[in-house]
N, C-alpha and C. Protein backbone atom coordinates (compact mmCIF):
# COMPACT_ATOMS: atom_id res chain seq x y z
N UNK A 1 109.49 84.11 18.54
CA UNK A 1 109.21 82.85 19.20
C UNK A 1 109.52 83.01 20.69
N UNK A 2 108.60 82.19 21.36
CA UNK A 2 108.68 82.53 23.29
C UNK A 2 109.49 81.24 23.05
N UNK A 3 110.66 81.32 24.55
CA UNK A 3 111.19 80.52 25.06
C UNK A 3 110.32 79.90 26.19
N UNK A 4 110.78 78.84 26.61
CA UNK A 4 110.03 78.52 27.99
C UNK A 4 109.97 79.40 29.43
N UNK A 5 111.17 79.64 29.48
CA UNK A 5 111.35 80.76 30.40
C UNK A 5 110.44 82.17 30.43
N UNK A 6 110.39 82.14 28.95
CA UNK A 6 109.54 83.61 28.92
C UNK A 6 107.62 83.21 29.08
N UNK A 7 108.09 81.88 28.49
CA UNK A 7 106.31 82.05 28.99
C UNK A 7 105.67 81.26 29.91
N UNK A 8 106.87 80.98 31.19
CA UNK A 8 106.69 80.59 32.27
C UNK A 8 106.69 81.73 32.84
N UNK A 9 106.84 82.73 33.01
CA UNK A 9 107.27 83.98 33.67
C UNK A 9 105.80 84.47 33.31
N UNK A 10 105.16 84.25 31.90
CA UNK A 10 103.69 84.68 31.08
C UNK A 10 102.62 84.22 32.11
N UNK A 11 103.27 82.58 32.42
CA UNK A 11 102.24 82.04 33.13
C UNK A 11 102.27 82.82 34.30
N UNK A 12 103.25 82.68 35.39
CA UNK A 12 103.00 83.12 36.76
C UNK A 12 102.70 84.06 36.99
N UNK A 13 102.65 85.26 35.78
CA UNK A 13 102.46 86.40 36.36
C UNK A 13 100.32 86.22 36.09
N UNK A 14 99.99 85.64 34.92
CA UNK A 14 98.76 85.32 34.77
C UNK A 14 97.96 84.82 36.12
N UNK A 15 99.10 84.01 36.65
CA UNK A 15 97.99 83.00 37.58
C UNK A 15 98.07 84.44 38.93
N UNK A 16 98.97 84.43 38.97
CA UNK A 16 98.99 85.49 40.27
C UNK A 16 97.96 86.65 40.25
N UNK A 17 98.10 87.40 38.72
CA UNK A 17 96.71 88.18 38.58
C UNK A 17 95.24 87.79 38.42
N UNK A 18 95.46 86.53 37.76
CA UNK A 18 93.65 86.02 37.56
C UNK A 18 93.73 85.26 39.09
N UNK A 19 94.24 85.17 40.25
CA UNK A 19 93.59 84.27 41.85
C UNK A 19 94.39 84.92 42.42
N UNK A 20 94.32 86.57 42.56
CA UNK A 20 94.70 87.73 43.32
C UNK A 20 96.07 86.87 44.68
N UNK A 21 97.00 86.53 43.60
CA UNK A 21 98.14 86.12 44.51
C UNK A 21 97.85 84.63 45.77
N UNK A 22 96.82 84.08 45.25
CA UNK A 22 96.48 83.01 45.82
C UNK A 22 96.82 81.33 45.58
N UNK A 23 97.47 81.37 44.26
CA UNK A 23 97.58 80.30 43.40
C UNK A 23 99.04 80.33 43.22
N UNK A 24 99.68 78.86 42.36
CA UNK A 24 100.76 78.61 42.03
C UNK A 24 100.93 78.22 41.06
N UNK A 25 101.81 77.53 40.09
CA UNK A 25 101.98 76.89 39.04
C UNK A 25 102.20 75.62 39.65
N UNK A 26 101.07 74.37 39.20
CA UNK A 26 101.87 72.74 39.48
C UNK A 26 102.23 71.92 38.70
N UNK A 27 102.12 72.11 37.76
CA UNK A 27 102.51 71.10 36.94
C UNK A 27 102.48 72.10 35.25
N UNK A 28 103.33 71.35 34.80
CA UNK A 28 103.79 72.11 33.31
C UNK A 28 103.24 70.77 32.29
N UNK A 29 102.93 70.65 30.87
CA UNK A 29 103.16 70.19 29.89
C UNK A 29 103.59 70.77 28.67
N UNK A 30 104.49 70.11 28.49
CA UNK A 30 104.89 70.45 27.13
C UNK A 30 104.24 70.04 25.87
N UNK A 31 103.93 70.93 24.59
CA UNK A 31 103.37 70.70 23.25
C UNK A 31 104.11 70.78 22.40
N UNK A 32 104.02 70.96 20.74
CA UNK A 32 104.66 71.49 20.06
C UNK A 32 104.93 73.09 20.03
N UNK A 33 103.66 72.73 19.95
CA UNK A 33 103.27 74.43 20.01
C UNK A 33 103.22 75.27 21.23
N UNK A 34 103.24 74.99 22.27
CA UNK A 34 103.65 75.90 23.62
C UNK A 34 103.48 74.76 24.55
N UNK A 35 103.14 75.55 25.69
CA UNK A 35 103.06 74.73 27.22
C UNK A 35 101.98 74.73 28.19
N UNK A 36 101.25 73.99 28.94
CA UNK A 36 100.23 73.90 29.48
C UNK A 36 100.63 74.25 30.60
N UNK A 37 99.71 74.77 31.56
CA UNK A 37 100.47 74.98 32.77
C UNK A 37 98.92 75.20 33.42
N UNK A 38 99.13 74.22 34.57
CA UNK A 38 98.00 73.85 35.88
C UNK A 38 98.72 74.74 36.96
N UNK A 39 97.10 74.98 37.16
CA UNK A 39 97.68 75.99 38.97
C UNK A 39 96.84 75.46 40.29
N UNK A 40 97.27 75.31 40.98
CA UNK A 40 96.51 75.25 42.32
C UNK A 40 96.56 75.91 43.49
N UNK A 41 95.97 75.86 44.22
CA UNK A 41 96.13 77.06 45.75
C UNK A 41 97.17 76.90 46.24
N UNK A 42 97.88 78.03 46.93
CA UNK A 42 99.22 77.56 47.40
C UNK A 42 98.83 77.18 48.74
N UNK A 43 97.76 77.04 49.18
CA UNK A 43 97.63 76.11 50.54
C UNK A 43 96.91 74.76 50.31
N UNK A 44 97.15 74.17 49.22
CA UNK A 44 96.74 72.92 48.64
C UNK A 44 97.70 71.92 49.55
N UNK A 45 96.66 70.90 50.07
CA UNK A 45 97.31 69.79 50.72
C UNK A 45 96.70 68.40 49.33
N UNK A 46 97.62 67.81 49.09
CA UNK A 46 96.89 66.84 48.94
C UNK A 46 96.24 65.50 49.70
N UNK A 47 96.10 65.96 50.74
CA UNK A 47 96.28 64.82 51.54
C UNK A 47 94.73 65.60 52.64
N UNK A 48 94.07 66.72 51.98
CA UNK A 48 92.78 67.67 52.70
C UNK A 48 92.07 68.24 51.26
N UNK A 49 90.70 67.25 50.78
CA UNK A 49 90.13 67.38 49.91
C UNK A 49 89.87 68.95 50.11
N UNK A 50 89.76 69.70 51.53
CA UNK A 50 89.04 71.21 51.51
C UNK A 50 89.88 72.52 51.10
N UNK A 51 91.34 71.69 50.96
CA UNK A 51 92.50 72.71 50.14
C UNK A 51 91.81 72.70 48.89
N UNK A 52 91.24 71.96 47.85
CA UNK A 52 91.44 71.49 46.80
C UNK A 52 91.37 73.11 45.75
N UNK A 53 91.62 73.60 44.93
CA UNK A 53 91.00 74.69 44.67
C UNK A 53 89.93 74.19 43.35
N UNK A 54 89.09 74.47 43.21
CA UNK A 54 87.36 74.28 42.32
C UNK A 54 87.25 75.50 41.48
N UNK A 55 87.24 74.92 39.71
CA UNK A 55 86.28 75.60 39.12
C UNK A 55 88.17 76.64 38.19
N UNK A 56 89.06 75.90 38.92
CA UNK A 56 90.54 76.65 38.18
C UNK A 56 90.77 76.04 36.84
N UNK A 57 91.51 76.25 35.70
CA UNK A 57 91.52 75.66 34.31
C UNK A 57 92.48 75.71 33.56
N UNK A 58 93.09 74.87 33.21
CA UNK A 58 94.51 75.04 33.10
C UNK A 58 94.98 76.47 32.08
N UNK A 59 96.02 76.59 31.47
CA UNK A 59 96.01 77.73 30.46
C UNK A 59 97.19 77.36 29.62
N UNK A 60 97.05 77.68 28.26
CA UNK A 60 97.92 77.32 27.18
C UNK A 60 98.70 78.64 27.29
N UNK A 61 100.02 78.53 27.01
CA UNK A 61 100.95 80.06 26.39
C UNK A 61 101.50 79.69 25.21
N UNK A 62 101.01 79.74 24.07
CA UNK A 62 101.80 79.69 22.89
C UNK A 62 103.15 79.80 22.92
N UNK A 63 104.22 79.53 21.91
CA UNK A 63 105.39 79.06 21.71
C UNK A 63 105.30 80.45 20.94
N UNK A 64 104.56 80.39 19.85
CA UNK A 64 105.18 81.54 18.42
C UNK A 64 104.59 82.67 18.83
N UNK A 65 103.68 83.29 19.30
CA UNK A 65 103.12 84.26 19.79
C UNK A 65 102.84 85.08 21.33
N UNK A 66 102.62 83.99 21.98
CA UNK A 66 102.88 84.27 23.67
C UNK A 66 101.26 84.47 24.07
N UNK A 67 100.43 84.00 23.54
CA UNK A 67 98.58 84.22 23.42
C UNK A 67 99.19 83.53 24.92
N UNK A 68 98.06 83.55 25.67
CA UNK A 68 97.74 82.98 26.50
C UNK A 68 96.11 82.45 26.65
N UNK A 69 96.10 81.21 26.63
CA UNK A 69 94.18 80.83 26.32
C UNK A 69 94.06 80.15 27.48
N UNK A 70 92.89 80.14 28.08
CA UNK A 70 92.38 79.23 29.19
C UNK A 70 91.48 78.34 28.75
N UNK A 71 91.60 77.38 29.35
CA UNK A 71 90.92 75.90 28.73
C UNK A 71 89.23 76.26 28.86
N UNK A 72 89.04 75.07 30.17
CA UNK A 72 87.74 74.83 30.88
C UNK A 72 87.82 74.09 31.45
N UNK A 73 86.52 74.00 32.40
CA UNK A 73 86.52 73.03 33.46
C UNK A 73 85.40 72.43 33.23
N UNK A 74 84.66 72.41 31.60
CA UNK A 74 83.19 71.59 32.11
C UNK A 74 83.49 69.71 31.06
N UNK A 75 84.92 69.99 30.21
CA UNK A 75 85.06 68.68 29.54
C UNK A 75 86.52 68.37 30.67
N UNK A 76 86.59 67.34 29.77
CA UNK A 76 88.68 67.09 30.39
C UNK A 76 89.35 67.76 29.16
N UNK A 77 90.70 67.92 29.73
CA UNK A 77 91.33 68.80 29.32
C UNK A 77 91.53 68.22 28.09
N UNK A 78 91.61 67.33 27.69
CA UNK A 78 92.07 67.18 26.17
C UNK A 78 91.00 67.31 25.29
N UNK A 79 89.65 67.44 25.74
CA UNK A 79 88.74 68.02 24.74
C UNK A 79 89.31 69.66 24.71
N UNK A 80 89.42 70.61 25.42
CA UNK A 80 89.92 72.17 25.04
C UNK A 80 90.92 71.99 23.76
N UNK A 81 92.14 70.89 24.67
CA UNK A 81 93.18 70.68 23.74
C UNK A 81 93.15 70.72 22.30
N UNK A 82 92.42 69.76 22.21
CA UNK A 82 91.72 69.34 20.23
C UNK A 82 91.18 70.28 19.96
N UNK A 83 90.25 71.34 20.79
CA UNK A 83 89.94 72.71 20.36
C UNK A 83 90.35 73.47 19.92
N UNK A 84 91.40 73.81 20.52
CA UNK A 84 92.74 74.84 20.67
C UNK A 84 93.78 74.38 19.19
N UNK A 85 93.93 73.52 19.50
CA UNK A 85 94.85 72.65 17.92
C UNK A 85 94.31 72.49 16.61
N UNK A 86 92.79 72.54 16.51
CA UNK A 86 91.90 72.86 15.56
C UNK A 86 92.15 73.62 15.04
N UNK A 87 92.47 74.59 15.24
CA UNK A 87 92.55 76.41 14.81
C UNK A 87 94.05 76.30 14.59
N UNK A 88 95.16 75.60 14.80
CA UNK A 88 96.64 75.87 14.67
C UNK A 88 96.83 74.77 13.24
N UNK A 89 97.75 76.16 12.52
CA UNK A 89 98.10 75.37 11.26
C UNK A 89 98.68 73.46 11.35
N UNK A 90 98.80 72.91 10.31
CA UNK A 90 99.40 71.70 10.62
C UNK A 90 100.99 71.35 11.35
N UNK A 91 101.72 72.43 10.65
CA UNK A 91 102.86 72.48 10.76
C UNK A 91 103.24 72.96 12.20
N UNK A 92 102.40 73.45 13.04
CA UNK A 92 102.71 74.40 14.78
C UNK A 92 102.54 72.58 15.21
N UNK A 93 101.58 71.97 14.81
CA UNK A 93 101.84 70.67 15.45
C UNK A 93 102.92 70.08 15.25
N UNK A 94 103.80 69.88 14.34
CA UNK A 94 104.71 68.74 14.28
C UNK A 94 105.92 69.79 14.47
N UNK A 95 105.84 70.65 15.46
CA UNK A 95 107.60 71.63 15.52
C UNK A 95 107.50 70.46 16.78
N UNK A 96 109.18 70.42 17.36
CA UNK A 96 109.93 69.63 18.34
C UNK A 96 109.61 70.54 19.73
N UNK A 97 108.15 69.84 20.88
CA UNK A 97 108.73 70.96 22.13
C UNK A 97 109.98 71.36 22.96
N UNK A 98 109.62 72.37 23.37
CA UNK A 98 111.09 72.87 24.07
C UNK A 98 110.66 72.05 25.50
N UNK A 99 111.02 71.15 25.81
CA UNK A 99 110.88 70.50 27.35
C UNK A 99 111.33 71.68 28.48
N UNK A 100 110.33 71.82 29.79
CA UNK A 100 110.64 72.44 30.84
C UNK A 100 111.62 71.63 31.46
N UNK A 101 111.83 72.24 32.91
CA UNK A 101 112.59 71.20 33.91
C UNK A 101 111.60 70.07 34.94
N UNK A 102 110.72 69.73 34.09
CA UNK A 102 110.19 68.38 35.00
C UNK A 102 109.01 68.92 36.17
N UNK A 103 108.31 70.02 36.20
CA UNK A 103 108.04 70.56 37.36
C UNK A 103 106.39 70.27 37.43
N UNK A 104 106.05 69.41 38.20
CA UNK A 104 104.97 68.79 38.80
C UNK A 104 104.85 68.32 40.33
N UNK A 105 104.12 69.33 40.92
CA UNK A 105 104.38 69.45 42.30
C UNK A 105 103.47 68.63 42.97
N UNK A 106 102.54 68.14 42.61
CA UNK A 106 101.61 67.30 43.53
C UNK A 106 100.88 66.38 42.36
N UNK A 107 101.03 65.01 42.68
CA UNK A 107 100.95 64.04 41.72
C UNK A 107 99.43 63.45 41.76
């Protein structure tokens, strides 16, 4: 079983290799079954639609395995979600998540 730590470490090293050191982690969610984790440019303003970064997708890291899956960008995210949970036994849904530390950087 991944801790959060370990597959926060899964994530950043993902985002850093898939947007050649261009991107960050902003925001985390927690599941039963692992953790969602959004990235954006690290020269993202929110406050300058031309920071925005286009066409990025969030990515799941499993809890029991450490998979790492990338969503999409052509539904909202909770259609991938129901995708992704489709395929996971009943029981990966109802385990207790491990909560991160709160980390959502631009609201």
């Amino acid at each position: 079983m991944f801790t959060f730590k370990k597959a926060e470490e899964l994530a950043k090293t993902w985002v850093k290799l898939a947007t050649n050191d261009s991107c960050e982690i902003s925001q985390i969610d927690d599941k039963p079954y692992g953790w969602i984790f959004h990235y954006q440019s690290k020269n993202y303003n929110p406050d300058d639609d031309k920071t925005h970064l286009e066409g990025n997708c969030p990515i799941i890291v499993d809890r029991v395995d450490g998979e790492i899956r990338g969503t999409g960008t052509a539904h909202a995210l909770e259609h991938y979600l129901r995708e992704y949970e489709a395929t996971l036994p009943a029981a990966r849904l109802q385990m207790t998540p491990e909560r991160h530390d709160g980390v959502k950087k631009y609201k």
